[in-house]
C-alpha atoms as a PDB file:
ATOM      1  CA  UNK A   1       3.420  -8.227  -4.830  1.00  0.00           C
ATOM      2  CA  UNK A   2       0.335  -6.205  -4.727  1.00  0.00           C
ATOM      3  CA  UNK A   3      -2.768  -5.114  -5.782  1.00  0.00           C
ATOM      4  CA  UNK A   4      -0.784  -2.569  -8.531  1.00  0.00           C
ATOM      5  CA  UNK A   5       1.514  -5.426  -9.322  1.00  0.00           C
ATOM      6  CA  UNK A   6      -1.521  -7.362 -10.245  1.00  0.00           C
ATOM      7  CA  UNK A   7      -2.950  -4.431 -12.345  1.00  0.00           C
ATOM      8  CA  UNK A   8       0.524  -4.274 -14.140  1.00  0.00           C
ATOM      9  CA  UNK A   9       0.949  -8.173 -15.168  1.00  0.00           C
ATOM     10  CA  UNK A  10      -2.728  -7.590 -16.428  1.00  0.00           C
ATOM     11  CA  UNK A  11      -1.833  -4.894 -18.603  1.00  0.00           C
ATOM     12  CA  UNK A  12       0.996  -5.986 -20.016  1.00  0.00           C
ATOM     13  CA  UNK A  13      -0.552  -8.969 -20.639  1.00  0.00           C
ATOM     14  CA  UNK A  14      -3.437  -7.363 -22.726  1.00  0.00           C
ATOM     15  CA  UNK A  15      -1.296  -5.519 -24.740  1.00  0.00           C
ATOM     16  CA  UNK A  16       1.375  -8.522 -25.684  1.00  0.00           C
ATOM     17  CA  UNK A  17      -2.190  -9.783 -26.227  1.00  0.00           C
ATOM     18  CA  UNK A  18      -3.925  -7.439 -28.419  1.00  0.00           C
ATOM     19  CA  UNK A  19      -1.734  -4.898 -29.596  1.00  0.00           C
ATOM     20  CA  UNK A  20       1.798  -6.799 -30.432  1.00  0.00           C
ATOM     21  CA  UNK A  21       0.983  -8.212 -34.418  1.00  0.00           C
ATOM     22  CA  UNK A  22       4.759  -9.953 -34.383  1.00  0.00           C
ATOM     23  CA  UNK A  23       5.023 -12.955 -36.191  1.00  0.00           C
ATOM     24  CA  UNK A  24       7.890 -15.092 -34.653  1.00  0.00           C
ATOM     25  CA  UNK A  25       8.734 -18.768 -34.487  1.00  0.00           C
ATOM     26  CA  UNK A  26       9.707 -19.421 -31.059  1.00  0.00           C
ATOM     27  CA  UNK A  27       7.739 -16.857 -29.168  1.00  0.00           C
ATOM     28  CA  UNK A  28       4.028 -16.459 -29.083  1.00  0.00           C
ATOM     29  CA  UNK A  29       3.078 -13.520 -28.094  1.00  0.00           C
ATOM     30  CA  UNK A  30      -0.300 -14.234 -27.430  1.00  0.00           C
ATOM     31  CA  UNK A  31       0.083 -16.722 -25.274  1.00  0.00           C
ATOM     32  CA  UNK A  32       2.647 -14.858 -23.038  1.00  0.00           C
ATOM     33  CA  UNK A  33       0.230 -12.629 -23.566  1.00  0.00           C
ATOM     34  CA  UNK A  34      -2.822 -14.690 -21.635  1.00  0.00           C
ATOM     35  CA  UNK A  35      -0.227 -16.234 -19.061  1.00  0.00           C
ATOM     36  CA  UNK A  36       0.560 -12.514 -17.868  1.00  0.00           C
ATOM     37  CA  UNK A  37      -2.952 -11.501 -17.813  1.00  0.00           C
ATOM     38  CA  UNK A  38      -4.364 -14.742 -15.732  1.00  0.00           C
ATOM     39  CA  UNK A  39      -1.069 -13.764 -12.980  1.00  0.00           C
ATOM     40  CA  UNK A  40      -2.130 -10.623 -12.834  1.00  0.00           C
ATOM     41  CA  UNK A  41      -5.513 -11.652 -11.353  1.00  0.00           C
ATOM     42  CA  UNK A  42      -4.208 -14.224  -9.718  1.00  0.00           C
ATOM     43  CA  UNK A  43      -1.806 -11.752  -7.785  1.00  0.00           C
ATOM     44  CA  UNK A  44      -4.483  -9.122  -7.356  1.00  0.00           C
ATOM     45  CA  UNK A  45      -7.230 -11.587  -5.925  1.00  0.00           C
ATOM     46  CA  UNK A  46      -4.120 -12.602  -3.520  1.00  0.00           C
ATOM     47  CA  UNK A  47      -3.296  -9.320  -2.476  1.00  0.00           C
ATOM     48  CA  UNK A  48      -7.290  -8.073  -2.271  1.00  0.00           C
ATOM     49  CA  UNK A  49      -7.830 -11.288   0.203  1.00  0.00           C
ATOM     50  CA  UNK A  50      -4.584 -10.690   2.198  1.00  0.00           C
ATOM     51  CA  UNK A  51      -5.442  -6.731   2.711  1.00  0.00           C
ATOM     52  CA  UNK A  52      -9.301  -7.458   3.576  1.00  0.00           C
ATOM     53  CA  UNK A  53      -8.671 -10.407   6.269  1.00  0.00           C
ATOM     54  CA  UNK A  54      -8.982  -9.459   9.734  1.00  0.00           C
ATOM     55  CA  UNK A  55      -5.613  -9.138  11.317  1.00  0.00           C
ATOM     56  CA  UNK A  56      -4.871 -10.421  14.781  1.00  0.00           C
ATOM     57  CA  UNK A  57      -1.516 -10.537  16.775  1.00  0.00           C
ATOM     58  CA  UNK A  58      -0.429 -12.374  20.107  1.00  0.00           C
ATOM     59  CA  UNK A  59       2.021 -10.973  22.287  1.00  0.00           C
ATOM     60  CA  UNK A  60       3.430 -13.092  25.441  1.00  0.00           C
ATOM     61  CA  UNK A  61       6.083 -11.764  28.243  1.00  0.00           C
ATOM     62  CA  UNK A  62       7.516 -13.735  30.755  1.00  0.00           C
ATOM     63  CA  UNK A  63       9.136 -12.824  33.994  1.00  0.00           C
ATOM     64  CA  UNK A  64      11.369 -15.075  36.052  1.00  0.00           C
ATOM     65  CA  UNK A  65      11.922 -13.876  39.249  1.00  0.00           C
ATOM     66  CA  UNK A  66      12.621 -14.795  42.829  1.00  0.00           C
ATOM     67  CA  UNK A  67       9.013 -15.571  43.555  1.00  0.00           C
ATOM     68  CA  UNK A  68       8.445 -17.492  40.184  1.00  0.00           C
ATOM     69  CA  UNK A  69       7.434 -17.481  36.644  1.00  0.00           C
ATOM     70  CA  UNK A  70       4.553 -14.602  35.669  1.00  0.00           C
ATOM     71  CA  UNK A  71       3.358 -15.085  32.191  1.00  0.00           C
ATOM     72  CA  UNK A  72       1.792 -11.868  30.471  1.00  0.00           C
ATOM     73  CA  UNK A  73      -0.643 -12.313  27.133  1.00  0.00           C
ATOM     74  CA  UNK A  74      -1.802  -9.584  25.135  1.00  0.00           C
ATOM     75  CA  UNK A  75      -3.701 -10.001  22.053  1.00  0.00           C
ATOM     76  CA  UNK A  76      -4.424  -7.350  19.689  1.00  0.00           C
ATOM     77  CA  UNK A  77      -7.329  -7.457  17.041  1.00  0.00           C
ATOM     78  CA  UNK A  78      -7.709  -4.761  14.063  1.00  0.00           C
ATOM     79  CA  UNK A  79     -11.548  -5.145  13.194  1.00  0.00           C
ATOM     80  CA  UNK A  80     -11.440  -4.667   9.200  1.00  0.00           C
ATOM     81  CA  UNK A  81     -14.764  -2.382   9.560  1.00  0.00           C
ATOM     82  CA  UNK A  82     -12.626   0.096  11.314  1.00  0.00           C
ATOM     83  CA  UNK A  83      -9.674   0.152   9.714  1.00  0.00           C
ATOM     84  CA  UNK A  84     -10.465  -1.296   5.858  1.00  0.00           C
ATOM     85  CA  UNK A  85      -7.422   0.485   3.817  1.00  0.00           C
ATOM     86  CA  UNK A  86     -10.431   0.134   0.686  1.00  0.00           C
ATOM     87  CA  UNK A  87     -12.529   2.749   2.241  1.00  0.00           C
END
């Protein structure tokens, strides 16, 4: 799910909303219609959150040899100033 995933539930949404005039007993359209529309900003809040968060990643190596045990950390932060996908 994604930012254009959100974008899509939102439009269809609108239009079961707003441009569907089917009368039918067991299915309201409208309301479909409103569900669809608050997922799709649910979804695209999500998705603008997860892109815009600042990313970090740990990386440890061990070595066992002879002498001992050498542990090796690396961690690796993306600052979102430098690489924001939004600008």
């Amino acid at each position: 799910m994604g930012i254009g995933s959100g974008i899509a539930l939102f439009v269809i949404g609108a239009i079961s909303t707003f441009a569907i005039n089917l009368d039918n007993a067991w299915v309201d359209f409208d309301m479909i219609g409103y569900i669809l529309m608050g997922a799709g900003v649910v979804v695209f809040v999500i998705s603008l959150i997860l892109v815009l968060r600042k990313r970090s990643s740990t990386e440890t190596v061990r070595h066992i040899d002879g002498r001992g045990e050498q542990v090796t950390e690396r961690e690796t932060r993306s600052d979102s100033s430098t690489s924001d996908p939004l600008l």
